[in-house]
Protein backbone atom coordinates (compact mmCIF):
# COMPACT_ATOMS: atom_id res chain seq x y z
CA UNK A 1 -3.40 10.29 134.36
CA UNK A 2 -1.06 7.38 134.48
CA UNK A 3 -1.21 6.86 130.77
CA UNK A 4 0.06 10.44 130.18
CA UNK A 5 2.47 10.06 132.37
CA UNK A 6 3.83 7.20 131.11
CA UNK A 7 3.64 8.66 127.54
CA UNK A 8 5.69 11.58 128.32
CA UNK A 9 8.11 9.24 129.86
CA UNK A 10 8.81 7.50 127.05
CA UNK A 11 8.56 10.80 124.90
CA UNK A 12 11.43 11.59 126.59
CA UNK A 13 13.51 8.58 126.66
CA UNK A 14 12.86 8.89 123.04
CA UNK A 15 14.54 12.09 122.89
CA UNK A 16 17.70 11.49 124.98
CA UNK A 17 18.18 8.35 122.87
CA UNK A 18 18.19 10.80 119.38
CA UNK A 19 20.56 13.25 121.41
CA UNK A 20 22.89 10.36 121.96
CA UNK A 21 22.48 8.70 118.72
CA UNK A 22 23.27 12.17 117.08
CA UNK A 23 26.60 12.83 119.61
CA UNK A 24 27.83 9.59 118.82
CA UNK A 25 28.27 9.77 115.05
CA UNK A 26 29.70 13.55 115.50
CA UNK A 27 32.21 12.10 117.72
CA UNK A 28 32.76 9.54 115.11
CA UNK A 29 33.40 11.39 112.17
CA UNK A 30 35.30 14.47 113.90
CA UNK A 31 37.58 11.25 115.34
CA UNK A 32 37.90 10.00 111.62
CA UNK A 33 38.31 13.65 110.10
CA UNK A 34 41.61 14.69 112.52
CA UNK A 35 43.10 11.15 111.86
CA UNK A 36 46.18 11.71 109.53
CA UNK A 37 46.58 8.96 107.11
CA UNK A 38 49.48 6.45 108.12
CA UNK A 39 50.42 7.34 104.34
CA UNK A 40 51.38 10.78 105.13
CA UNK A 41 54.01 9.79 107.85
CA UNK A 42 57.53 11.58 107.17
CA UNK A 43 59.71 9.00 105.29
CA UNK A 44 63.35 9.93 103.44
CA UNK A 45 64.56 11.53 106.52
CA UNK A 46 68.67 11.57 106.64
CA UNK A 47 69.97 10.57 110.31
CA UNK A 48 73.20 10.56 109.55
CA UNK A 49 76.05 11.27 111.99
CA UNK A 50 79.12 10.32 110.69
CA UNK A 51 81.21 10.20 107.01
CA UNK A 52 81.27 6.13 107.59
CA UNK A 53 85.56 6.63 107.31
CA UNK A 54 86.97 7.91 110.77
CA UNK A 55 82.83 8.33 112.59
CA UNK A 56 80.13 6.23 112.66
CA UNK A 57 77.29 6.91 110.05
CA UNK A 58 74.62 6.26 112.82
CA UNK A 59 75.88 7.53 116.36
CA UNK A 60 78.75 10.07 114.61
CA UNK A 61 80.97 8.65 117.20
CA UNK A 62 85.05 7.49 116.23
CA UNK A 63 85.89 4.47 114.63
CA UNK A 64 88.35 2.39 116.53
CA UNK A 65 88.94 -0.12 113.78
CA UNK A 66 87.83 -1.30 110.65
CA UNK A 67 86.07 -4.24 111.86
CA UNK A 68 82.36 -3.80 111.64
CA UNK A 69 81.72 -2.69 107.94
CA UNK A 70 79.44 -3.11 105.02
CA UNK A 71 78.51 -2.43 101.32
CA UNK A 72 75.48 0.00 100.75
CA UNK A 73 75.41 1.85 97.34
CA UNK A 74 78.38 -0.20 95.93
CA UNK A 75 80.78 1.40 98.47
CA UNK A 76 82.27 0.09 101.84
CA UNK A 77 81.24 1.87 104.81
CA UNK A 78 82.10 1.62 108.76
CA UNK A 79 81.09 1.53 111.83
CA UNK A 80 81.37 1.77 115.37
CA UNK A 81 79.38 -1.84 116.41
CA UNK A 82 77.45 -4.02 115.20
CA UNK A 83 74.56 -2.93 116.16
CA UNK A 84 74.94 0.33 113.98
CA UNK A 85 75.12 -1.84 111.42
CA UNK A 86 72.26 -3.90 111.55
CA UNK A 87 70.49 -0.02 112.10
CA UNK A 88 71.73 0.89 108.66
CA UNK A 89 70.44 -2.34 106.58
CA UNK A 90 67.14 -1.93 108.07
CA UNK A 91 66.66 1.57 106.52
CA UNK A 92 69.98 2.64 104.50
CA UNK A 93 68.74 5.79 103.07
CA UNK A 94 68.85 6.82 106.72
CA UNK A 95 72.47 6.45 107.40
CA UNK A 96 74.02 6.77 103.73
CA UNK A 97 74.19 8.67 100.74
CA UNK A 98 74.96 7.50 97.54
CA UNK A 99 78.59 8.80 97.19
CA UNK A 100 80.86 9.64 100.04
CA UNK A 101 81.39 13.37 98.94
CA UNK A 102 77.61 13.24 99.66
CA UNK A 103 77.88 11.63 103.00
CA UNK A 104 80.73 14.19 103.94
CA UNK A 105 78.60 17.07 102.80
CA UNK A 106 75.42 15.78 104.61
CA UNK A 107 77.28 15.10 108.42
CA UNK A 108 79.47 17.64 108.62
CA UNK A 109 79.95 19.64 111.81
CA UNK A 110 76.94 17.56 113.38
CA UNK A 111 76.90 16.64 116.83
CA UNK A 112 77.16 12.94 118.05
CA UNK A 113 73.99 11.10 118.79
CA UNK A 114 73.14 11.28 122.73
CA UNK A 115 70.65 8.80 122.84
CA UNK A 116 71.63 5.66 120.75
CA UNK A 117 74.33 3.20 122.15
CA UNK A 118 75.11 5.87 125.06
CA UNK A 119 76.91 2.96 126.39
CA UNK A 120 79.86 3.94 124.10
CA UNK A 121 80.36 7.39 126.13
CA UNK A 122 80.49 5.51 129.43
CA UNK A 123 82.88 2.82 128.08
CA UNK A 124 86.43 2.51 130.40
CA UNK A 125 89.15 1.24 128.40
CA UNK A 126 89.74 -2.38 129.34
CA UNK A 127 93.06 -3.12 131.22
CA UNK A 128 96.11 -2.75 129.18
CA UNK A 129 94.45 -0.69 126.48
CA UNK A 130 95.88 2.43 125.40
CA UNK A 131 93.51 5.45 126.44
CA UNK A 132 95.42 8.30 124.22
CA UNK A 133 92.54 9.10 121.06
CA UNK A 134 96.19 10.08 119.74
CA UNK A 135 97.61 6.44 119.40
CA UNK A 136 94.31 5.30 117.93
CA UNK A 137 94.68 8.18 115.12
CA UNK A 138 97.92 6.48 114.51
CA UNK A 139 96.73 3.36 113.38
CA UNK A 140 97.72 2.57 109.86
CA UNK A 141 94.36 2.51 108.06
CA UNK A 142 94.84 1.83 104.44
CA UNK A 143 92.66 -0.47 102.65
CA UNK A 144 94.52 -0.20 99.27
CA UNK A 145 97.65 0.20 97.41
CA UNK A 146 96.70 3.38 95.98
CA UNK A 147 97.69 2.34 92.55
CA UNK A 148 94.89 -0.12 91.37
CA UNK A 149 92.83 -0.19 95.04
CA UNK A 150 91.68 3.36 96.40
CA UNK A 151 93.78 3.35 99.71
CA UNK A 152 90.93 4.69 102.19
CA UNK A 153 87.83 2.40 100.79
CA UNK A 154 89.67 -0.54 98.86
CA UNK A 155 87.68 -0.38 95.67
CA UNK A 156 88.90 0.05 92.22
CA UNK A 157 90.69 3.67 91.51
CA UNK A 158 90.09 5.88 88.63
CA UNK A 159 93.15 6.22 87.43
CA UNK A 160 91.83 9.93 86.03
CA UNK A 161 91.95 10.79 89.87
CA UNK A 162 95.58 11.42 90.52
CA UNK A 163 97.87 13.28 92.95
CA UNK A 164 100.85 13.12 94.90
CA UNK A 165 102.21 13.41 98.08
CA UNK A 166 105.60 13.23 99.41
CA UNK A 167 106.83 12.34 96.03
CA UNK A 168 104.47 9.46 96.33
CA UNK A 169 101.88 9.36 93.16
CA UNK A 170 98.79 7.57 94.47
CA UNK A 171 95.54 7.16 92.68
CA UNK A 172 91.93 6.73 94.07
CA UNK A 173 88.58 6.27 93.91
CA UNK A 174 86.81 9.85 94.49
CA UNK A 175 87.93 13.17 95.05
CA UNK A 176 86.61 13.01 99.07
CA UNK A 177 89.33 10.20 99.16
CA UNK A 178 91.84 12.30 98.07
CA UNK A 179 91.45 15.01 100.46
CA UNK A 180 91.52 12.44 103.20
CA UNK A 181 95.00 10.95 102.08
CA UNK A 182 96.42 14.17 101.68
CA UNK A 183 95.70 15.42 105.12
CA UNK A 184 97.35 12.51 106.38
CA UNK A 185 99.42 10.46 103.92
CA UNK A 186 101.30 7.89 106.55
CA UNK A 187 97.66 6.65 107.59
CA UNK A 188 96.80 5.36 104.06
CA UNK A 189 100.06 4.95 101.77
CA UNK A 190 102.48 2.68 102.47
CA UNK A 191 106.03 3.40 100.88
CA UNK A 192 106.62 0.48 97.88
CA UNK A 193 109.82 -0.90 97.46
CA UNK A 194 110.62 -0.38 93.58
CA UNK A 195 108.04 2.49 93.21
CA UNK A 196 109.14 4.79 90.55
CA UNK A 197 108.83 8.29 92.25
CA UNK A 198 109.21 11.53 90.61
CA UNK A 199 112.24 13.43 92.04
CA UNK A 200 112.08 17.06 92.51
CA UNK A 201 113.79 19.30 90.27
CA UNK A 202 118.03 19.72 91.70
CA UNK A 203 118.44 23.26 92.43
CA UNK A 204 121.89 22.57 94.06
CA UNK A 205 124.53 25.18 93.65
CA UNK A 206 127.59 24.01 95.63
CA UNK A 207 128.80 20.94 97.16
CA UNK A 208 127.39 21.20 101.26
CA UNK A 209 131.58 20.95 102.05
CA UNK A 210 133.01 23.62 100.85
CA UNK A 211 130.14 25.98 98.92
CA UNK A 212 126.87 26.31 99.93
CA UNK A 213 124.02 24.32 97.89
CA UNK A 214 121.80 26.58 97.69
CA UNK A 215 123.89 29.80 96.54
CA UNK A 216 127.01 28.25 95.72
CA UNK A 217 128.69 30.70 98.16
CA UNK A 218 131.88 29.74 100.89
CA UNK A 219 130.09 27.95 103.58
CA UNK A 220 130.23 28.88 107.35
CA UNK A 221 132.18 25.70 109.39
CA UNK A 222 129.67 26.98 112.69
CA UNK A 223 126.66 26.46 110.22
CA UNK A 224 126.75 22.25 109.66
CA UNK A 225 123.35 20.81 109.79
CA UNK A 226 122.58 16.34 108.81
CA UNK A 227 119.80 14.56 107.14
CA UNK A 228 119.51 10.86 106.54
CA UNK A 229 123.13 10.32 107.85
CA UNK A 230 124.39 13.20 105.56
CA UNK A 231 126.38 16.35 107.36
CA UNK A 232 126.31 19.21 105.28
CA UNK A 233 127.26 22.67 105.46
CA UNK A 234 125.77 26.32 104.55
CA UNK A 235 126.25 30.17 103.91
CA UNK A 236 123.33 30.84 106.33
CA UNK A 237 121.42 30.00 108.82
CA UNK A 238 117.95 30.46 106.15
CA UNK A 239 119.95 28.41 103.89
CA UNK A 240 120.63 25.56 106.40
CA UNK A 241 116.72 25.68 107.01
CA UNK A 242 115.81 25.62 103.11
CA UNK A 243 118.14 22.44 102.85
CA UNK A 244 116.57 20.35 106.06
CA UNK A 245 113.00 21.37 104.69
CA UNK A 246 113.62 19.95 101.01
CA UNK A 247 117.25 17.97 100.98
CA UNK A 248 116.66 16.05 97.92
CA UNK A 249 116.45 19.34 95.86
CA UNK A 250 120.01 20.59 96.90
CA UNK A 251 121.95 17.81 98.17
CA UNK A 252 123.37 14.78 95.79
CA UNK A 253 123.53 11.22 97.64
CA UNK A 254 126.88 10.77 99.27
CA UNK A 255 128.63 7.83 97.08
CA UNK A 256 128.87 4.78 99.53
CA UNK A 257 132.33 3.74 100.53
């Protein structure tokens, strides 16, 4: 009696062992069958916030100066701190495309980053720094003389890329460069003493005394209007605004006394 009992016991010891046995290697290989590889992770993704110019490539947040910068895909790019910086080296596909017009493209409209350097939102201005976003926009930003240096990035121009503004020729790098000194000329193009300009066409038809210079008519004594120092006088009162708009194409420099 005590021998069968014992041999059923360790029948069934015997049995639980196998079931366990058995569990553990499904377990095992269902474990290793829904384990993705580490090769299959997402990689290439573009993070990008900001065109690397005027907002930071990482948190898409304004640049207050031109301090913290660096080269990535032969091109100078900025940022808001260092730290952003050292984020771009470690991965630069993350932050930058190869040309600017790409970088443009690629962050435009896009929100600012809310969770990386969220110091920067809560920042106060220190004392005696100017809070106005205006006065910052202000700040002369050129980098180049626009003739042989692009004005916004400082590298070499192609001299095939060429425009004007304000009578000023300028020549830069890219056509993204372009668009940005053209939307606002005084931030990027200083005026060069001895720059040959190319004066607009004279369309003058009378003297601003005594005829009008646009239509060569008797002027109106109640219609006088001045530009740099010179007083003038018109037929009109849409004449007198055609003159203040482009003086230089209707008014000859008063000889100096």
């Amino acid at each position: 009696m005590n021998q069968t009992i014992t041999s059923l016991a360790l029948i069934v010891v015997m049995a639980l062992s196998l079931q366990a046995f058995a569990h553990g290697k499904h377990d095992k290989n269902a474990h290793g069958k829904g384990k993705a590889p580490a090769s299959k992770a997402v990689k290439g993704e573009f993070l990008g916030k900001g065109d690397g110019f005027k907002t930071c490539p990482v948190t898409g947040e304004e640049i207050q100066n031109k301090d913290v910068k660096g080269r990535f895909f032969g091109r100078t790019v900025y940022f808001c701190c260092p730290e952003c910086l050292a984020d771009a080296k470690k991965n630069p596909s993350a932050y930058i495309k190869r040309t600017q017009a790409a970088q443009i493209a690629a962050t435009k409209n896009l929100p600012k980053s809310e969770d990386h350097h969220g110091d920067h939102q809560a920042r106060k201005p220190k004392e005696g720094e100017k809070q106005d976003s205006k006065d910052a926009e202000k700040k002369f930003l050129g980098k180049g003389d626009g003739l042989e240096t692009c004005p916004v990035t400082g590298e070499a121009v192609n001299k095939h890329v060429k425009y004007e503004v304000n009578g000023r020729v300028f020549y830069v790098c890219c056509e993204s460069c372009a668009d940005v000194v053209k939307k606002n000329p005084d931030l990027f193009l200083k005026p060069v003493e001895g720059e040959k300009k190319e004066e607009p066409e004279f369309l003058g038809k009378g003297d601003g005394d005594t005829t009008c210079p646009v239509t060569g008519e008797a002027v109106d004594k109640d219609l006088r209007g001045e530009v740099e120092g010179r007083v003038f006088y018109v037929c009109c009162a849409s004449c007198l605004e055609m003159v203040k708009k482009n003086p230089a194409a209707y008014l000859k420099k008063a000889n100096k006394k």
